[in-house]
PDB file of N, CA and C in Angstrom:
ATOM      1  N   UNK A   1      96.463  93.137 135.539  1.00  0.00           N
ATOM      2  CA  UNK A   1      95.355  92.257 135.313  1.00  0.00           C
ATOM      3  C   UNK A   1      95.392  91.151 136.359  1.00  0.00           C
ATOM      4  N   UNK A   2      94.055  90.832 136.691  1.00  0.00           N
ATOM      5  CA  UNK A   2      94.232  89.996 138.426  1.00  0.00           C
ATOM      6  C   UNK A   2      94.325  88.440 137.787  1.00  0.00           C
ATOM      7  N   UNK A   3      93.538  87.941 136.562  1.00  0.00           N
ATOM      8  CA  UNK A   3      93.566  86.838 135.956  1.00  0.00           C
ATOM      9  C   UNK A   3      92.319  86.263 136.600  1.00  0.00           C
ATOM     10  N   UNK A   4      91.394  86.854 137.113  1.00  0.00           N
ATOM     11  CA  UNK A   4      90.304  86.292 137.779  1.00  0.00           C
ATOM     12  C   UNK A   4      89.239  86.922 136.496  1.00  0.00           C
ATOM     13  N   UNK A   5      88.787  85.749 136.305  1.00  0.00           N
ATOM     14  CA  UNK A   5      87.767  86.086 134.987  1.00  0.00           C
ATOM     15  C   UNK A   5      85.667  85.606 135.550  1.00  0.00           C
ATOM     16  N   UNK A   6      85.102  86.175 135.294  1.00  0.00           N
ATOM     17  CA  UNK A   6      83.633  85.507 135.447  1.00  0.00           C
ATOM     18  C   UNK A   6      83.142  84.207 134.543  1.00  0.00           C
ATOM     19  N   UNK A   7      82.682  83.242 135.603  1.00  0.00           N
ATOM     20  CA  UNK A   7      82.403  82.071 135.190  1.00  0.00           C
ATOM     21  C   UNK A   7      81.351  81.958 134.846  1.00  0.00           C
ATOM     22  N   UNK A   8      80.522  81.386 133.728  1.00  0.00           N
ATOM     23  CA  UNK A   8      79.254  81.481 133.915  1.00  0.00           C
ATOM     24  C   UNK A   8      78.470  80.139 134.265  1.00  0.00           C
ATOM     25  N   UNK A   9      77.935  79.590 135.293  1.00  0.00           N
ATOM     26  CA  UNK A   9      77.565  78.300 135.515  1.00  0.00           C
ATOM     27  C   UNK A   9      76.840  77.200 134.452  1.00  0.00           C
ATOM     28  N   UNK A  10      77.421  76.110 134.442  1.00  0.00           N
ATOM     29  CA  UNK A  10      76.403  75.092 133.926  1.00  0.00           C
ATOM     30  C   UNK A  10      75.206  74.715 133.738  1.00  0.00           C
ATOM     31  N   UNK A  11      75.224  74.305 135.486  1.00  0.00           N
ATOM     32  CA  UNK A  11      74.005  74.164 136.291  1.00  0.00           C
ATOM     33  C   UNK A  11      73.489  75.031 137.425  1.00  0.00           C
ATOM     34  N   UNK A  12      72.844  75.063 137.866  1.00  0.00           N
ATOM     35  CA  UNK A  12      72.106  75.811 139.364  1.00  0.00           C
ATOM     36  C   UNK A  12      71.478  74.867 140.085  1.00  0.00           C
ATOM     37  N   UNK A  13      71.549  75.528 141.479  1.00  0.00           N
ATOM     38  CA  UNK A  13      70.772  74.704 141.965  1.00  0.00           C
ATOM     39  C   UNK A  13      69.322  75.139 142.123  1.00  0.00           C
ATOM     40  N   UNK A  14      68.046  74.497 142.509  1.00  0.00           N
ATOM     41  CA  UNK A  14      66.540  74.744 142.179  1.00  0.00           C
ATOM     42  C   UNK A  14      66.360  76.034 142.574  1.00  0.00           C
ATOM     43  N   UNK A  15      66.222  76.000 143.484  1.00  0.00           N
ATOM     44  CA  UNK A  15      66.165  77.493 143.927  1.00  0.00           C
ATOM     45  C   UNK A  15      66.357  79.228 142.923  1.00  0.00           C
ATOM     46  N   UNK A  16      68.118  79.000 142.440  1.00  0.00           N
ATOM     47  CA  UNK A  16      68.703  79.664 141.513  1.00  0.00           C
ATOM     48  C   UNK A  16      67.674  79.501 140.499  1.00  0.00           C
ATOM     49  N   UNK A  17      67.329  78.273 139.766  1.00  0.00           N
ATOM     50  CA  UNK A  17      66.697  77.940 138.639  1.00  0.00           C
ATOM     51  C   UNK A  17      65.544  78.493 138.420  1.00  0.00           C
ATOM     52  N   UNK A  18      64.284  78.711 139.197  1.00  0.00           N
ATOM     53  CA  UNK A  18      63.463  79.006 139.272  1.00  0.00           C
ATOM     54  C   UNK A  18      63.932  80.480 139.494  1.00  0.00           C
ATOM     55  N   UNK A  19      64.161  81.159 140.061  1.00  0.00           N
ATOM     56  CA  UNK A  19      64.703  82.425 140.294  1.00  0.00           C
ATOM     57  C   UNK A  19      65.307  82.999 138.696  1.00  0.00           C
ATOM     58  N   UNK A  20      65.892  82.409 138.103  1.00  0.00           N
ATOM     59  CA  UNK A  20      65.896  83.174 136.941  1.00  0.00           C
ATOM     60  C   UNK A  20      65.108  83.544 135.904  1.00  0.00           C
ATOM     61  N   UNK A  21      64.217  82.228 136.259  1.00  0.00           N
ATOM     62  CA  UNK A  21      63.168  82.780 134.816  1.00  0.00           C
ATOM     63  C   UNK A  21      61.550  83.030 135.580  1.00  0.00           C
ATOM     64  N   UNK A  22      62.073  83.260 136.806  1.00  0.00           N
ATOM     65  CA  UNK A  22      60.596  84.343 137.585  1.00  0.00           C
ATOM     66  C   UNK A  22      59.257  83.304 137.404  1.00  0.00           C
ATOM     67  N   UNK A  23      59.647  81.810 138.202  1.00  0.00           N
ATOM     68  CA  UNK A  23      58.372  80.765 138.808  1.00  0.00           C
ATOM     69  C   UNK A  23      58.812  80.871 139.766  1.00  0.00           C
ATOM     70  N   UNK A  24      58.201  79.264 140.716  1.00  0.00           N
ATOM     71  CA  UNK A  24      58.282  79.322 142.234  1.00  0.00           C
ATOM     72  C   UNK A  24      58.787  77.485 141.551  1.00  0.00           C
ATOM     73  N   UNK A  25      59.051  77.424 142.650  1.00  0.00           N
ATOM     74  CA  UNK A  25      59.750  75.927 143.046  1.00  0.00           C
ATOM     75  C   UNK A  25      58.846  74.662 141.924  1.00  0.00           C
ATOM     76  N   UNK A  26      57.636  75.051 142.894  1.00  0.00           N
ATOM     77  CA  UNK A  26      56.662  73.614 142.088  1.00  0.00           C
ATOM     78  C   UNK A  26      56.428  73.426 140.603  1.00  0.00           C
ATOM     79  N   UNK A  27      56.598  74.914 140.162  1.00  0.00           N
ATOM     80  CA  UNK A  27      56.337  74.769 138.729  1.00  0.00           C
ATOM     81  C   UNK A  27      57.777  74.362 137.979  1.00  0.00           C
ATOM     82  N   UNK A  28      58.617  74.823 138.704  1.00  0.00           N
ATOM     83  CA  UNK A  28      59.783  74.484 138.499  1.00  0.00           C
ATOM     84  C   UNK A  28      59.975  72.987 138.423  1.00  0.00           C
ATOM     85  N   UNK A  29      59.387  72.352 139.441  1.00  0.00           N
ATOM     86  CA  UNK A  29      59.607  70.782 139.551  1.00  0.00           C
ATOM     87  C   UNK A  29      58.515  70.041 138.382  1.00  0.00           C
ATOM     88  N   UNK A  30      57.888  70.762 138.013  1.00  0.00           N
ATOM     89  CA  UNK A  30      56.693  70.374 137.182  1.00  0.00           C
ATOM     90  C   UNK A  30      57.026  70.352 135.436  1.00  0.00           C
ATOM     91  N   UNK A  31      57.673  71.643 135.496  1.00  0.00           N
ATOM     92  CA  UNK A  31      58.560  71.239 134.141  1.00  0.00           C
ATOM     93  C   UNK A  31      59.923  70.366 134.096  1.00  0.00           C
ATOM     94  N   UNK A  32      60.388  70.529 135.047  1.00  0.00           N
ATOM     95  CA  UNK A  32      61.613  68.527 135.281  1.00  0.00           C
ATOM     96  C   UNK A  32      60.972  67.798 135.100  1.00  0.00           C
ATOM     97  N   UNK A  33      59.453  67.368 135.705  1.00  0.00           N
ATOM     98  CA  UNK A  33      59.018  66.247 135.359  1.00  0.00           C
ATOM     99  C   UNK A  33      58.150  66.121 133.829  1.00  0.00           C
ATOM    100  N   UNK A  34      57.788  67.381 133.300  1.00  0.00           N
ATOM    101  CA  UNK A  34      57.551  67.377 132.135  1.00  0.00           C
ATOM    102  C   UNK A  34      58.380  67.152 131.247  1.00  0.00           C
ATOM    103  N   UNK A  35      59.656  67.193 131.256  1.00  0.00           N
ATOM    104  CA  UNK A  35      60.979  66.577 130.462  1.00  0.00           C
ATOM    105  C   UNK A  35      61.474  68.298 129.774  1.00  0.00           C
ATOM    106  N   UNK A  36      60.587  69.269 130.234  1.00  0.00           N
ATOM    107  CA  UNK A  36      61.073  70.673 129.280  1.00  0.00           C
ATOM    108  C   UNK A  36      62.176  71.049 129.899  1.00  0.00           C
ATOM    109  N   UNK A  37      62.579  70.712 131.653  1.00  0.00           N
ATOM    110  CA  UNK A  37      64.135  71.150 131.532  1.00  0.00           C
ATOM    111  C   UNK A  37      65.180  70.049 132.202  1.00  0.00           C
ATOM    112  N   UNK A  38      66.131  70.207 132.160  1.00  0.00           N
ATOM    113  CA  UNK A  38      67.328  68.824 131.833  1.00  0.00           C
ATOM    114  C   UNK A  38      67.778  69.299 133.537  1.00  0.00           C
ATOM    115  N   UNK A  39      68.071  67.766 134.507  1.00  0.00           N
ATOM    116  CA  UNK A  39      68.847  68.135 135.727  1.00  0.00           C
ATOM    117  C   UNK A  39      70.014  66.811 135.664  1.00  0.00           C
ATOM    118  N   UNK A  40      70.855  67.459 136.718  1.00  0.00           N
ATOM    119  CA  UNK A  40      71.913  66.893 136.842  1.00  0.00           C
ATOM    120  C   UNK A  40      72.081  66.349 138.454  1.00  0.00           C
ATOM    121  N   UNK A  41      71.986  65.224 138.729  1.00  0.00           N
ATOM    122  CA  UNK A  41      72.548  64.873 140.071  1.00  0.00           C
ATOM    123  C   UNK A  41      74.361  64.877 140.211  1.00  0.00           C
ATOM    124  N   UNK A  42      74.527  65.323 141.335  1.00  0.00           N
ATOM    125  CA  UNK A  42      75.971  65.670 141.828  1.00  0.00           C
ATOM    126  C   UNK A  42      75.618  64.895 143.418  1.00  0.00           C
ATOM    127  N   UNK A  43      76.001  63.555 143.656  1.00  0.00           N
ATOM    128  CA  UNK A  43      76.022  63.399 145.009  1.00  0.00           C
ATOM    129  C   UNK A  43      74.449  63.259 145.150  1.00  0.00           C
ATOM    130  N   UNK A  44      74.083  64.000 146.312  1.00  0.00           N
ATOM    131  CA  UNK A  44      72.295  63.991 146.548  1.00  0.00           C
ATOM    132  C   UNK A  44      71.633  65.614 146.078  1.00  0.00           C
ATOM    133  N   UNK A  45      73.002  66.228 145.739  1.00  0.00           N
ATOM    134  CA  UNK A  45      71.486  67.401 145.110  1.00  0.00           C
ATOM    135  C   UNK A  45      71.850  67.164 143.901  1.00  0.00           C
ATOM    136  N   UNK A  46      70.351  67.631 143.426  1.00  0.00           N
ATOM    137  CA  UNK A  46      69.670  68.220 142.170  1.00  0.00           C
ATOM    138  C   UNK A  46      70.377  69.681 141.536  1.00  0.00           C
ATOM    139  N   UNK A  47      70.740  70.199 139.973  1.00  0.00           N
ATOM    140  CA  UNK A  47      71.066  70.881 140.019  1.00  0.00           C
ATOM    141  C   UNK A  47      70.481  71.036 138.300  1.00  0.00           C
ATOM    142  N   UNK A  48      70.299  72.115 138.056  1.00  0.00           N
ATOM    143  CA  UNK A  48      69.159  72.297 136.793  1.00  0.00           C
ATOM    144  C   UNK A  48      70.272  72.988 135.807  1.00  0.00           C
ATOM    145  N   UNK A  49      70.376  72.270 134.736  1.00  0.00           N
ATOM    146  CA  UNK A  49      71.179  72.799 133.299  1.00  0.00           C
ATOM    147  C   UNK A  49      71.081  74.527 132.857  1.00  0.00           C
ATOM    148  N   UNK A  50      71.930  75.212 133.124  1.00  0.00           N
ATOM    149  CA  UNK A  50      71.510  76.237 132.526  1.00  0.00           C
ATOM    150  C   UNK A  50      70.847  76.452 130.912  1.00  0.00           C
ATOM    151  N   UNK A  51      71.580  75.340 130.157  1.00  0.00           N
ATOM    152  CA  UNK A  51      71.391  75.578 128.527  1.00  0.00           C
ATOM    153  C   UNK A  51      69.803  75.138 128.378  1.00  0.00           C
ATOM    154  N   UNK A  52      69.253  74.083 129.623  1.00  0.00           N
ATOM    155  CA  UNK A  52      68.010  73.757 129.190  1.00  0.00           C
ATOM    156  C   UNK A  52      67.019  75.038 129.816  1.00  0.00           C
ATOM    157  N   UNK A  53      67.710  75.532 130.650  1.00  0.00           N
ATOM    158  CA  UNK A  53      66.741  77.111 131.482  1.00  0.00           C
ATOM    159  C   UNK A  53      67.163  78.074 129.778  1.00  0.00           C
ATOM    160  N   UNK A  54      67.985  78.274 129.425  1.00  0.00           N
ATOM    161  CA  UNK A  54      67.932  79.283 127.936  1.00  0.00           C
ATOM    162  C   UNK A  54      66.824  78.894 127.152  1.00  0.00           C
ATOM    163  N   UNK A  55      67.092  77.211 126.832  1.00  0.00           N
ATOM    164  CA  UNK A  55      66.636  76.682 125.539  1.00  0.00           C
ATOM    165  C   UNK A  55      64.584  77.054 126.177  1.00  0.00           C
ATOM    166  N   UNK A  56      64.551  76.517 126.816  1.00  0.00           N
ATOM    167  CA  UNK A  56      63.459  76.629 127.730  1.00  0.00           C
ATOM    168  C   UNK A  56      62.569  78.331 127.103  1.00  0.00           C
ATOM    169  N   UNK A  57      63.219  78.798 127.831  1.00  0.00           N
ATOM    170  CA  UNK A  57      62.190  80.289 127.358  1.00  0.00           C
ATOM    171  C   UNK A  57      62.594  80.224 125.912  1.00  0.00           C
ATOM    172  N   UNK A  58      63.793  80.474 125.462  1.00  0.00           N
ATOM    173  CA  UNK A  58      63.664  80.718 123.804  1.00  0.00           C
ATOM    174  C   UNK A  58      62.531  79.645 123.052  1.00  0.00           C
ATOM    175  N   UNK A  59      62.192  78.772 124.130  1.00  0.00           N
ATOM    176  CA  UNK A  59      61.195  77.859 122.789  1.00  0.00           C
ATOM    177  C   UNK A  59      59.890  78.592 123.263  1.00  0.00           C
ATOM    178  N   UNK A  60      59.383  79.030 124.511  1.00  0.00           N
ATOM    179  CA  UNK A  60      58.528  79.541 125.263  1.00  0.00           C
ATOM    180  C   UNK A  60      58.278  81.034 124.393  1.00  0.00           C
ATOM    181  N   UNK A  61      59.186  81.877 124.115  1.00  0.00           N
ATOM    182  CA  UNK A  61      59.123  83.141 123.591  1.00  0.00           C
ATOM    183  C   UNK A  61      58.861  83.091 121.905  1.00  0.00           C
ATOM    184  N   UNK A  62      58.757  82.074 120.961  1.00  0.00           N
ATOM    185  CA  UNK A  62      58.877  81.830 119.988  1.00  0.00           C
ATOM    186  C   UNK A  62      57.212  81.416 119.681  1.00  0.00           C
ATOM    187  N   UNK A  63      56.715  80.823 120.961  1.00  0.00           N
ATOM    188  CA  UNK A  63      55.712  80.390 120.740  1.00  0.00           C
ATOM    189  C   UNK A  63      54.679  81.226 121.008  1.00  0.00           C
ATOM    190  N   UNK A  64      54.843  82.387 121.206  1.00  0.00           N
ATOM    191  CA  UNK A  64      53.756  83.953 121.907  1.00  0.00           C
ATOM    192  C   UNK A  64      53.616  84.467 120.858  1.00  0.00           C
TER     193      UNK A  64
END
């Protein structure tokens, strides 16, 4: 056993973020500023909560 296990990230950065739940950047920045998903500054980048990208569609999919 190598002891190397998969991490699963916190945060992402925008790019990643938008990329997982299949928008583009602006809409991406549009729900940060709508307060629907949570970011984290590290230094000067931006980096988007994974739990608020989950919580995000599960409230989105609940509501269809």
């Amino acid at each position: 056993m190598s002891g190397h296990q998969l991490v699963e990230p916190i945060c992402v950065r925008v790019n990643d973020a938008a990329r997982m739940i299949g928008i583009g950047r602006t809409k991406l920045y549009e729900l940060i500023s709508a307060g629907e998903l949570e970011t984290v500054k590290i230094g000067n980048a931006t980096r988007v909560t994974t739990a608020s990208l989950y919580g995000y569609v599960e409230r989105r999919s609940k509501s269809n």
